[in-house]
N, C-alpha and C. Protein backbone atom coordinates (compact mmCIF):
# COMPACT_ATOMS: atom_id res chain seq x y z
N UNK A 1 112.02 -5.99 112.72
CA UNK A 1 111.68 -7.39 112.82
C UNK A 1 110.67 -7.78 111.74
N UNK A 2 109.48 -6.89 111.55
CA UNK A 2 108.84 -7.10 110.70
C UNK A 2 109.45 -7.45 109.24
N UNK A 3 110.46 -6.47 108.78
CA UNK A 3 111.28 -6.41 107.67
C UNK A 3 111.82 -8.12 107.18
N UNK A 4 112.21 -8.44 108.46
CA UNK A 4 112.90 -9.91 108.66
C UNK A 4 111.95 -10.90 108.02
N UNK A 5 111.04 -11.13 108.14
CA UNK A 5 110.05 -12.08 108.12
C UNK A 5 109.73 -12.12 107.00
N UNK A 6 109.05 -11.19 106.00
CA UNK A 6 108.91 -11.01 104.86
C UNK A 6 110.48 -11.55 103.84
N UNK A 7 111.60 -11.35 104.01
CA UNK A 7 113.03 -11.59 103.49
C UNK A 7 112.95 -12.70 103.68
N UNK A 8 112.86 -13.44 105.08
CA UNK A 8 112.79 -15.00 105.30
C UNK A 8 112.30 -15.82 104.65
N UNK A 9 110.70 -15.33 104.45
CA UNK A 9 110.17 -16.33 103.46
C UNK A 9 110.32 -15.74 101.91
N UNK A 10 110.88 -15.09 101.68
CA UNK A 10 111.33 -14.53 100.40
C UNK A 10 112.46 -15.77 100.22
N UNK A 11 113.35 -15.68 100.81
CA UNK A 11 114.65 -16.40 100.36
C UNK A 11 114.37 -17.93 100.82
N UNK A 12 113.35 -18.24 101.70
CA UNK A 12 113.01 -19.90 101.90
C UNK A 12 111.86 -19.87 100.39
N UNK A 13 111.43 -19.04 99.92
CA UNK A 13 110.46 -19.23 98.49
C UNK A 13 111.20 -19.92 97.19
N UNK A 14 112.60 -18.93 97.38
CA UNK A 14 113.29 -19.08 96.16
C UNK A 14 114.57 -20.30 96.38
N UNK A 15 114.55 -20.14 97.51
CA UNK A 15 115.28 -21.73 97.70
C UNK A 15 114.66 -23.08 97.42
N UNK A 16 113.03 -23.19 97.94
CA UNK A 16 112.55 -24.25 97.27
C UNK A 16 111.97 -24.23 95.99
N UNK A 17 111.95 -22.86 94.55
CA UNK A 17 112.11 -23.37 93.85
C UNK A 17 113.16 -23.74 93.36
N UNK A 18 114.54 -22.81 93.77
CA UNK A 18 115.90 -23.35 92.98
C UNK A 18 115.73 -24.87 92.97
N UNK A 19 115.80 -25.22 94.09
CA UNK A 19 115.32 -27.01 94.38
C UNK A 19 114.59 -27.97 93.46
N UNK A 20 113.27 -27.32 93.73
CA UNK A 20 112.14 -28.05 92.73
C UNK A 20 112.64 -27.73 91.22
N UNK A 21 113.61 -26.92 90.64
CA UNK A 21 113.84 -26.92 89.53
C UNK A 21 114.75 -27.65 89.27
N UNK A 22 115.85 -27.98 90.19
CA UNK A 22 116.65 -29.07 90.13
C UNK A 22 116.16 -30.44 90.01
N UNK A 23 115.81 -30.72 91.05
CA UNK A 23 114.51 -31.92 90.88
C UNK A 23 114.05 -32.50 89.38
N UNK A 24 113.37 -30.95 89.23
CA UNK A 24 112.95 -32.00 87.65
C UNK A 24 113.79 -32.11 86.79
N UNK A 25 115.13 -30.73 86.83
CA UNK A 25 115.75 -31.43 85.80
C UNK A 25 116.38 -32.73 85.99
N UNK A 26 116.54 -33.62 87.38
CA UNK A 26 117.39 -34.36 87.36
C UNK A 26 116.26 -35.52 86.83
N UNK A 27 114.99 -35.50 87.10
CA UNK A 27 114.11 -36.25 86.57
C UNK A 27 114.15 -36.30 85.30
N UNK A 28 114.27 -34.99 84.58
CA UNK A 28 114.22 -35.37 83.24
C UNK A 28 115.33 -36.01 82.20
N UNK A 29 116.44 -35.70 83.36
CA UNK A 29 118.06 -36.57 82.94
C UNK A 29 117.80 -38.03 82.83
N UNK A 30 117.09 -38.03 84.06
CA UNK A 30 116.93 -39.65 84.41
C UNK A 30 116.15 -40.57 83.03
N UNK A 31 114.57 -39.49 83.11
CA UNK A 31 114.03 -40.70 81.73
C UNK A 31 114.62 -40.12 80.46
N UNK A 32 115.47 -39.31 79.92
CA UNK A 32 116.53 -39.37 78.93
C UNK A 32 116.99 -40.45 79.26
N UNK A 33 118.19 -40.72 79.97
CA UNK A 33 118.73 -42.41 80.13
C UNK A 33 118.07 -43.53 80.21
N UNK A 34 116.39 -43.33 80.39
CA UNK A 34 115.92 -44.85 80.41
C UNK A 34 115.53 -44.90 79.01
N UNK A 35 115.07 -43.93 77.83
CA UNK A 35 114.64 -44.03 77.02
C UNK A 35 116.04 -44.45 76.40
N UNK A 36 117.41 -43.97 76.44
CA UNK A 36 118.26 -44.54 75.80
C UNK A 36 118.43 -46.25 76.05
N UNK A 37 118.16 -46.36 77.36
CA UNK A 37 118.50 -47.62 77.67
C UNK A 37 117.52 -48.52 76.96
N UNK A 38 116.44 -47.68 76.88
CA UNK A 38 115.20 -48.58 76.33
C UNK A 38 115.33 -49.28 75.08
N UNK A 39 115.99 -47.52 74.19
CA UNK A 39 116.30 -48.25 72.80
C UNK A 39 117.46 -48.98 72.47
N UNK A 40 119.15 -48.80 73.52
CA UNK A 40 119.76 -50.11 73.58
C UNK A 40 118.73 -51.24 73.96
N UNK A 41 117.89 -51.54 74.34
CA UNK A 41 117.12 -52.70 74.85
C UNK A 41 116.52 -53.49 73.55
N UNK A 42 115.76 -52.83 72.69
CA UNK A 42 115.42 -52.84 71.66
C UNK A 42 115.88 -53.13 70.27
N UNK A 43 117.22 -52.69 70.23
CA UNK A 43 118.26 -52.99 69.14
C UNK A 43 118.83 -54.14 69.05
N UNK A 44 119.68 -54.21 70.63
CA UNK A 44 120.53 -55.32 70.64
C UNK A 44 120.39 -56.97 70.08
N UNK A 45 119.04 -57.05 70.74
CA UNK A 45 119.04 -58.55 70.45
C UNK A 45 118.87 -58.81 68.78
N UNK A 46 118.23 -57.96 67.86
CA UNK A 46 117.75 -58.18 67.02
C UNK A 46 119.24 -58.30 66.23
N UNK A 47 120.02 -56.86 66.68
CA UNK A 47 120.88 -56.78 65.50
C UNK A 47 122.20 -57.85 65.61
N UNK A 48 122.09 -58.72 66.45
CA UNK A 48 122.83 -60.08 65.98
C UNK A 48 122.35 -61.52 66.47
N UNK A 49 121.56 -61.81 67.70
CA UNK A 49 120.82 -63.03 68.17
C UNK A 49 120.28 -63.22 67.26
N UNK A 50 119.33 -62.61 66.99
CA UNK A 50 117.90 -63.22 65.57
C UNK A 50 118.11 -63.05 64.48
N UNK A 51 119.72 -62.67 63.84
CA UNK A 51 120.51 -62.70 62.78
C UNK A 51 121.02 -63.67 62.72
N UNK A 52 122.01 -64.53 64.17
CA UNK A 52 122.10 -65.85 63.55
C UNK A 52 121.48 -66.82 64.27
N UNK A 53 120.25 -66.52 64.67
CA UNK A 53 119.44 -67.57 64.95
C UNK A 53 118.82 -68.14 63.28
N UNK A 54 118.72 -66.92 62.67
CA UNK A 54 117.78 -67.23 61.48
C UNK A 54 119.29 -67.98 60.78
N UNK A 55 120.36 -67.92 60.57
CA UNK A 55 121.25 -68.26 60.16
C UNK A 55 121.89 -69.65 60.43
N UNK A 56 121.16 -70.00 61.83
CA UNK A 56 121.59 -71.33 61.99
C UNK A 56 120.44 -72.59 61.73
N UNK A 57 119.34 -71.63 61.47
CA UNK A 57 117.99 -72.55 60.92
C UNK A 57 118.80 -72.62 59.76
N UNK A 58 119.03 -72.01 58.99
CA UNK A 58 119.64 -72.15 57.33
C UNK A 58 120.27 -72.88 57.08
N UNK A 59 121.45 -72.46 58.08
CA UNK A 59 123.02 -73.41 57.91
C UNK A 59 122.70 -74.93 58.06
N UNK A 60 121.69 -75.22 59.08
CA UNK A 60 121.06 -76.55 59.35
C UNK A 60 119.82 -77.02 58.00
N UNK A 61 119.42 -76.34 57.66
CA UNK A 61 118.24 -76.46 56.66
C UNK A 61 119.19 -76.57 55.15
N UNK A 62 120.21 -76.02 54.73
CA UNK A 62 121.51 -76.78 54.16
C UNK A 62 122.25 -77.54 54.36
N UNK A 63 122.58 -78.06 55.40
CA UNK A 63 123.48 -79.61 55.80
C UNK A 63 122.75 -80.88 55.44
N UNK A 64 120.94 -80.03 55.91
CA UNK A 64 120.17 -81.22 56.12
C UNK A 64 120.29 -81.84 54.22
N UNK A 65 120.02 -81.30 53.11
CA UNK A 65 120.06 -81.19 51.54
C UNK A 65 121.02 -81.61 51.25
N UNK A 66 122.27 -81.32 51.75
CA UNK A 66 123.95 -81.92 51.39
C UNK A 66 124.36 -82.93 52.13
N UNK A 67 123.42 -83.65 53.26
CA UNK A 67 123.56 -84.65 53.52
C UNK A 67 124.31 -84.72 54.46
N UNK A 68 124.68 -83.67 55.43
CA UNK A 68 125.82 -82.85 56.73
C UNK A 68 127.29 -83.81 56.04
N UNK A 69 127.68 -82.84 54.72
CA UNK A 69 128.93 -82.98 54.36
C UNK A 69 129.86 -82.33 55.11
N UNK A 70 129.49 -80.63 55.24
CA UNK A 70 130.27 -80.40 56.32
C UNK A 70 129.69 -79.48 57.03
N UNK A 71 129.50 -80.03 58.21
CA UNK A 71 128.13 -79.34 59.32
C UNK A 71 129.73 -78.33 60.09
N UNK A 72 130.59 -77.78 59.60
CA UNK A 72 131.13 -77.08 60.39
C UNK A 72 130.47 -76.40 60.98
N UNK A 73 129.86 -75.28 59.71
CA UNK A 73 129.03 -74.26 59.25
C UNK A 73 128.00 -74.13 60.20
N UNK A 74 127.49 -75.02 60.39
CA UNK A 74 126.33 -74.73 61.69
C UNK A 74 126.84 -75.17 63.00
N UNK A 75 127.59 -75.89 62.98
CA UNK A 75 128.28 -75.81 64.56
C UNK A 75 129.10 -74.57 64.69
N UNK A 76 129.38 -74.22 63.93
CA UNK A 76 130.17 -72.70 63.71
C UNK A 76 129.07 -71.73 64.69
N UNK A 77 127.58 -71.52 63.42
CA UNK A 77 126.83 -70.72 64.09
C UNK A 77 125.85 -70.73 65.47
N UNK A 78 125.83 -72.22 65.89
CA UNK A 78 125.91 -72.40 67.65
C UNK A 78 126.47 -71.72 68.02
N UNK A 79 127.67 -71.76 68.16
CA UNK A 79 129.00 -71.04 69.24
C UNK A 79 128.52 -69.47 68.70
N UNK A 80 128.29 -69.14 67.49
CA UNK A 80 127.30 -67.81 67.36
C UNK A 80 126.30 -67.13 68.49
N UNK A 81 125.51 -68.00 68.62
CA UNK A 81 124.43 -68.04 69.23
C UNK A 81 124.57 -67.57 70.34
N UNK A 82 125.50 -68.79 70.95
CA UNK A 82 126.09 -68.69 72.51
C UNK A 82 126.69 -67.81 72.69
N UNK A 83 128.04 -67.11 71.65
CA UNK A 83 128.71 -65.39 72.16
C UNK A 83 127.28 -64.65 71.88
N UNK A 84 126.24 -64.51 71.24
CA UNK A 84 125.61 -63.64 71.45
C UNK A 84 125.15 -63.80 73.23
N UNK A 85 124.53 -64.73 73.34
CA UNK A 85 123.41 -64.86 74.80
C UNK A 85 124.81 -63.89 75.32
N UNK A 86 125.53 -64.65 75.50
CA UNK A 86 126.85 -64.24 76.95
C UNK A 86 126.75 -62.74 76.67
N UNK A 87 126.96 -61.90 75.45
CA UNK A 87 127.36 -60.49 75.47
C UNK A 87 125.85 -59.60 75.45
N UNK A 88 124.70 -60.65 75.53
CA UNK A 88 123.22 -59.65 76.11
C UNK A 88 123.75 -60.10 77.52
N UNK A 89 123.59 -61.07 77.95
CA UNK A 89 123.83 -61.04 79.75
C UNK A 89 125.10 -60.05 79.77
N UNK A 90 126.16 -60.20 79.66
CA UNK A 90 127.30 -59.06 79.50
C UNK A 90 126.36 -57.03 79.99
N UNK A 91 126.36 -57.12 78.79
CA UNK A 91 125.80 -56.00 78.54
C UNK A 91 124.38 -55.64 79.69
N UNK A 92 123.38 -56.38 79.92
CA UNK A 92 122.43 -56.60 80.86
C UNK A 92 122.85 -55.98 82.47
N UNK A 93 124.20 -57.03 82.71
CA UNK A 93 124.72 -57.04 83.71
C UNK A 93 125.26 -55.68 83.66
N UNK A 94 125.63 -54.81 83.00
CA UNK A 94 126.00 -53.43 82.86
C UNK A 94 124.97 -52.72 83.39
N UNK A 95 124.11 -52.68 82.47
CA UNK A 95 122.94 -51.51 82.44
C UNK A 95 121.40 -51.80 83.23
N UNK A 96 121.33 -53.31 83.19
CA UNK A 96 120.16 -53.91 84.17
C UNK A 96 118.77 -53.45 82.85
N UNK A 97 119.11 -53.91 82.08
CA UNK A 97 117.65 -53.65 81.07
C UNK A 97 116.82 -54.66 81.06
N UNK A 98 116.92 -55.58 81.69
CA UNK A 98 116.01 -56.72 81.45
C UNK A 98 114.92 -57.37 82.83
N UNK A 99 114.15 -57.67 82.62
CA UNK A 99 113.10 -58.60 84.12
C UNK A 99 113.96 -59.27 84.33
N UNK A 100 113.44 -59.74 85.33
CA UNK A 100 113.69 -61.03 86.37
C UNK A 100 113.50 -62.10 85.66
N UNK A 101 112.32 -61.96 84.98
CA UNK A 101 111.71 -63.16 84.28
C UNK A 101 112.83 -63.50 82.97
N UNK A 102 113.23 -62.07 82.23
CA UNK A 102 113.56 -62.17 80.73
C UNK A 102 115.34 -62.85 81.13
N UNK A 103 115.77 -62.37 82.16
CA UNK A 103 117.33 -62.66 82.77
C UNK A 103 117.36 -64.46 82.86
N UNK A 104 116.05 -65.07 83.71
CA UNK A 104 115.85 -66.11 83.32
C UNK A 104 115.92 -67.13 82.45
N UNK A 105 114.71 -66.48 81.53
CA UNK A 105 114.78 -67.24 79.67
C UNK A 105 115.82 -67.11 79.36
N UNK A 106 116.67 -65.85 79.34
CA UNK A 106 118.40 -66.20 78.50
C UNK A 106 118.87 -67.29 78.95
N UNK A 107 118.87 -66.73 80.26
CA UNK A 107 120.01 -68.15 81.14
C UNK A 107 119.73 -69.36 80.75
N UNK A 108 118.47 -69.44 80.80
CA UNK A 108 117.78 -70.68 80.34
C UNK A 108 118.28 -71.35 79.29
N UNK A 109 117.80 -70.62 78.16
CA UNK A 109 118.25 -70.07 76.87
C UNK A 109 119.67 -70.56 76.57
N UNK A 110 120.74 -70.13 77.18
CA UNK A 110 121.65 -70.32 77.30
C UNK A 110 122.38 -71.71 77.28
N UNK A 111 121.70 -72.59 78.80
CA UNK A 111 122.33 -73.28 78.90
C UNK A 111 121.43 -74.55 78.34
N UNK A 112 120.51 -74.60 77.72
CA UNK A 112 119.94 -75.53 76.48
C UNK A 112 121.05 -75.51 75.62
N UNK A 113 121.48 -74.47 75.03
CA UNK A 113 122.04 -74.27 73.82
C UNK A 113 123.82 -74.79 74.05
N UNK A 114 124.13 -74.83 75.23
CA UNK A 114 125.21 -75.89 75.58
C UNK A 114 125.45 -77.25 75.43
N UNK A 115 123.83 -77.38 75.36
CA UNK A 115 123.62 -79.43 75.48
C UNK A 115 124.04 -79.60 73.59
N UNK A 116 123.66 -78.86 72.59
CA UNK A 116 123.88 -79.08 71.49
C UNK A 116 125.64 -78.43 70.63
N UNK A 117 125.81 -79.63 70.11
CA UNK A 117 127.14 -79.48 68.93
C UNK A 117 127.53 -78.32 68.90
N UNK A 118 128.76 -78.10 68.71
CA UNK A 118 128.89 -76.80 68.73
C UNK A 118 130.61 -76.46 68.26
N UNK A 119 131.03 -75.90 67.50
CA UNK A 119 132.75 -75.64 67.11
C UNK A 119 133.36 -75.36 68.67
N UNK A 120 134.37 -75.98 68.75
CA UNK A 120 135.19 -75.69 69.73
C UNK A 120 136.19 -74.89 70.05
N UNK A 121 136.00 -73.87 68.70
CA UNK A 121 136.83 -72.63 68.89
C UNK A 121 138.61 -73.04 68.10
N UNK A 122 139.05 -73.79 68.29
CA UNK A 122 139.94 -74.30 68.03
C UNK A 122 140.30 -75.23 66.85
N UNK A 123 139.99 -76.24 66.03
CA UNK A 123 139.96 -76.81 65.04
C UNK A 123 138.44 -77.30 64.46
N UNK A 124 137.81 -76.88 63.42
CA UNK A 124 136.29 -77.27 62.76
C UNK A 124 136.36 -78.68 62.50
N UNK A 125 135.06 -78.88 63.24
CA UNK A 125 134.45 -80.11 62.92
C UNK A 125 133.49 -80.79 61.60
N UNK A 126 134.28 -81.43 61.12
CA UNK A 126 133.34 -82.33 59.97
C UNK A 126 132.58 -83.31 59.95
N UNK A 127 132.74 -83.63 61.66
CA UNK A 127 131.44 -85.09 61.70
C UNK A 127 130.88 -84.81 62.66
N UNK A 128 129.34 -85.18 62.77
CA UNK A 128 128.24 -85.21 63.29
C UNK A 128 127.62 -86.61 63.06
N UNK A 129 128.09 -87.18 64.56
CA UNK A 129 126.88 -88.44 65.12
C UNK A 129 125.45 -88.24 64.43
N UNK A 130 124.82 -89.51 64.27
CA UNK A 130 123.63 -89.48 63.54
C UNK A 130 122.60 -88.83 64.91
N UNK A 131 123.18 -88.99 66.30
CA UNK A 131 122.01 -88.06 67.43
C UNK A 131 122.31 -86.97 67.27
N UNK A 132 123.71 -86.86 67.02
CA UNK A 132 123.54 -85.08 66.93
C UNK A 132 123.23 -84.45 65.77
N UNK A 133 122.98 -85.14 65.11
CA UNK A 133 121.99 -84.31 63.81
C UNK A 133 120.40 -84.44 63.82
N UNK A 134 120.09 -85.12 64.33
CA UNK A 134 118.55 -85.43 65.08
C UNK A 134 118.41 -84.12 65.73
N UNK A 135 119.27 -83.71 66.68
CA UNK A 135 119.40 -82.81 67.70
C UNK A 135 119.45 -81.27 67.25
N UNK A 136 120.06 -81.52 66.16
CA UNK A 136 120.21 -80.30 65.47
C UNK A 136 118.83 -80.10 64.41
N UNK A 137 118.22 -81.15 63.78
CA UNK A 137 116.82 -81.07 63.06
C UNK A 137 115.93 -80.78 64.08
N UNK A 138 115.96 -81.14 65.73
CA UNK A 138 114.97 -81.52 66.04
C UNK A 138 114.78 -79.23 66.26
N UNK A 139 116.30 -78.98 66.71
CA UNK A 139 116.73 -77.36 66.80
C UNK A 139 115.89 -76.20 65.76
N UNK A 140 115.93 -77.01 64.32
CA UNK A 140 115.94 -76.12 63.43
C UNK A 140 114.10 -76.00 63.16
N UNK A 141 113.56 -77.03 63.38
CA UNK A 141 112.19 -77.12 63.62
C UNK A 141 111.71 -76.05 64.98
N UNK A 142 112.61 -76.62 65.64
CA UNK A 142 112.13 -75.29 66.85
C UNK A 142 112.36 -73.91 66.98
N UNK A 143 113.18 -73.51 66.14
CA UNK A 143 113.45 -72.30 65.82
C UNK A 143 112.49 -71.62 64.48
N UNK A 144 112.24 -72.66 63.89
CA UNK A 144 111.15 -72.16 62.43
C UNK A 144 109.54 -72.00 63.36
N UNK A 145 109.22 -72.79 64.32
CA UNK A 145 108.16 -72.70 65.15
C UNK A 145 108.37 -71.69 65.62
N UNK A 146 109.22 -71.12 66.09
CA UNK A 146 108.98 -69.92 66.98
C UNK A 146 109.02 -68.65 66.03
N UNK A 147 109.78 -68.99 65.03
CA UNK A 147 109.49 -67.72 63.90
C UNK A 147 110.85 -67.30 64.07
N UNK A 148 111.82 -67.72 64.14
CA UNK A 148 113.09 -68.31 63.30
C UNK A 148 113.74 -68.64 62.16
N UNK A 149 114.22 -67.53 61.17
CA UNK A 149 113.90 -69.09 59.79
C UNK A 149 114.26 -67.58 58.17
N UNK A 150 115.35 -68.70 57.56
CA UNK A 150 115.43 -68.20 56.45
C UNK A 150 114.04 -67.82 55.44
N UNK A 151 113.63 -66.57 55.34
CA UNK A 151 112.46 -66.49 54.64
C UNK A 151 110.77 -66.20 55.51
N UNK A 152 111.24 -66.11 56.84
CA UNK A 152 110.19 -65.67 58.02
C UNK A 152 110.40 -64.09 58.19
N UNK A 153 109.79 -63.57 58.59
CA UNK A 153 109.93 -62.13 59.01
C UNK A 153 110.19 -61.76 60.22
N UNK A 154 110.67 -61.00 60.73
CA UNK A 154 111.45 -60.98 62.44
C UNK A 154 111.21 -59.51 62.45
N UNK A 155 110.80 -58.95 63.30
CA UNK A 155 110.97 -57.27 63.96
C UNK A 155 111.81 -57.32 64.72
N UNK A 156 112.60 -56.31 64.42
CA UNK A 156 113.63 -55.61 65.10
C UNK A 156 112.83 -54.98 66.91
N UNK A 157 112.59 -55.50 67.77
CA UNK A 157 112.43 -55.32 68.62
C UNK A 157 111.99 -56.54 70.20
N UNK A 158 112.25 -56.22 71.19
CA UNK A 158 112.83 -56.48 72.27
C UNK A 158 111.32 -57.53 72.69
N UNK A 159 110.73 -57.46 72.71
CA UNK A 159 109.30 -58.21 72.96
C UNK A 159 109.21 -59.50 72.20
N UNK A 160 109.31 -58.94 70.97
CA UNK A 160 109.28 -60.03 70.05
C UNK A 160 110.28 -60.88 69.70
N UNK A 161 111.24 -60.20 70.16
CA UNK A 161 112.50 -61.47 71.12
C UNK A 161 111.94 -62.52 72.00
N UNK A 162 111.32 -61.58 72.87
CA UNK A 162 111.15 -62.73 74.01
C UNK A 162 109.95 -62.90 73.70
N UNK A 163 109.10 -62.99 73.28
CA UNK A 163 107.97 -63.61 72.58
C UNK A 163 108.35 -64.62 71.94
N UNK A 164 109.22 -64.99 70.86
CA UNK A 164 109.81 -65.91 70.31
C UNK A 164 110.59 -66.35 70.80
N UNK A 165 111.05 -66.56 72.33
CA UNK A 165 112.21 -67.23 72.94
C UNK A 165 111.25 -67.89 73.72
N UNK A 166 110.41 -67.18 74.11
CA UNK A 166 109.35 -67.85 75.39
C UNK A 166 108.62 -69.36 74.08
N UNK A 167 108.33 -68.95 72.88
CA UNK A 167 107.56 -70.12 72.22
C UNK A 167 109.00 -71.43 71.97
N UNK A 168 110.03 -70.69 71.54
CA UNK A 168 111.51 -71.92 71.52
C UNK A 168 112.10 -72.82 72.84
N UNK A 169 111.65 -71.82 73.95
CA UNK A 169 112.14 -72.73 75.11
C UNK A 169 111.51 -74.02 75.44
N UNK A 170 110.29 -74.23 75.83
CA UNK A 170 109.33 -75.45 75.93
C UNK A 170 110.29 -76.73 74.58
N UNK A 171 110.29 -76.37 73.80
CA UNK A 171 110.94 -77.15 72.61
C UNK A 171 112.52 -77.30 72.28
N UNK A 172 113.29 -76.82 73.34
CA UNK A 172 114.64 -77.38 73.26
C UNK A 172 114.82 -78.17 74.38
């Protein structure tokens, strides 16, 4: 009997480390995937939202000089804008990388960017109402404020997204 007891907690010893070694590795699986998720978090927006955000300050900051001969070009890069938001919520809705708060501002984000001109996917537009070019100056000002803008500097990262979305929202 004695024999027993000693074996018992021998094999309950090595069972809770087999365990506890499992444990951490599954912990350490886990923040592997958040750090990936982190740096999808980090990439995404930059490498096309704040590519043609800065692109539709332009496209607008050229119509405005040519006198919106043909504002396709920036109603073009609206509907830009807008497949971007949809494929971060897209993607979001996958992986859950974002606050409560930041899920918000897109949406937000989002559906501002509905109220303004925009290609209809289907045949380009060459005229723009004298409000909707107001609407679109009043856009391109608010996007150069927030640090938006042919000739501004932008970091490639996830903060300074929403750092600069949080200063554009109040102003659309």
């Amino acid at each position: 009997m004695k024999n027993k007891i000693p074996i018992k907690m021998a094999l309950c010893i090595i069972v809770l480390a087999v365990a506890t070694v499992v444990i951490i590795n599954q912990m350490n699986e886990n923040n592997r995937l958040r750090e990936k998720l982190d740096s999808v978090k980090h990439v995404l927006p930059f490498s096309q939202i704040q590519y043609d955000l800065v692109q539709l300050e332009g496209a607008i900051a050229y119509q405005m000089q040519a006198q919106w001969k043909e504002p396709a070009h920036v109603l073009e890069k609206v509907g830009d804008v807008m497949q971007d938001i949809v494929v971060l919520m897209e993607v979001n809705a996958a992986i859950d990388m974002m606050s409560q708060q930041e899920k918000q501002d897109i949406q937000y984000f989002y559906n501002r960017i509905l109220d303004y001109p925009r290609d209809n996917l289907v045949e380009p537009s060459n005229e723009l109402s004298a409000a909707e070019q107001e609407e679109l100056i009043h856009l391109r000002e608010a996007l150069k404020d927030a640090g938006w803008g042919i000739g501004l500097g932008n970091q490639a990262h996830w903060d300074s997204f929403i750092e600069k979305l949080r200063v554009l929202l109040p102003q659309l």
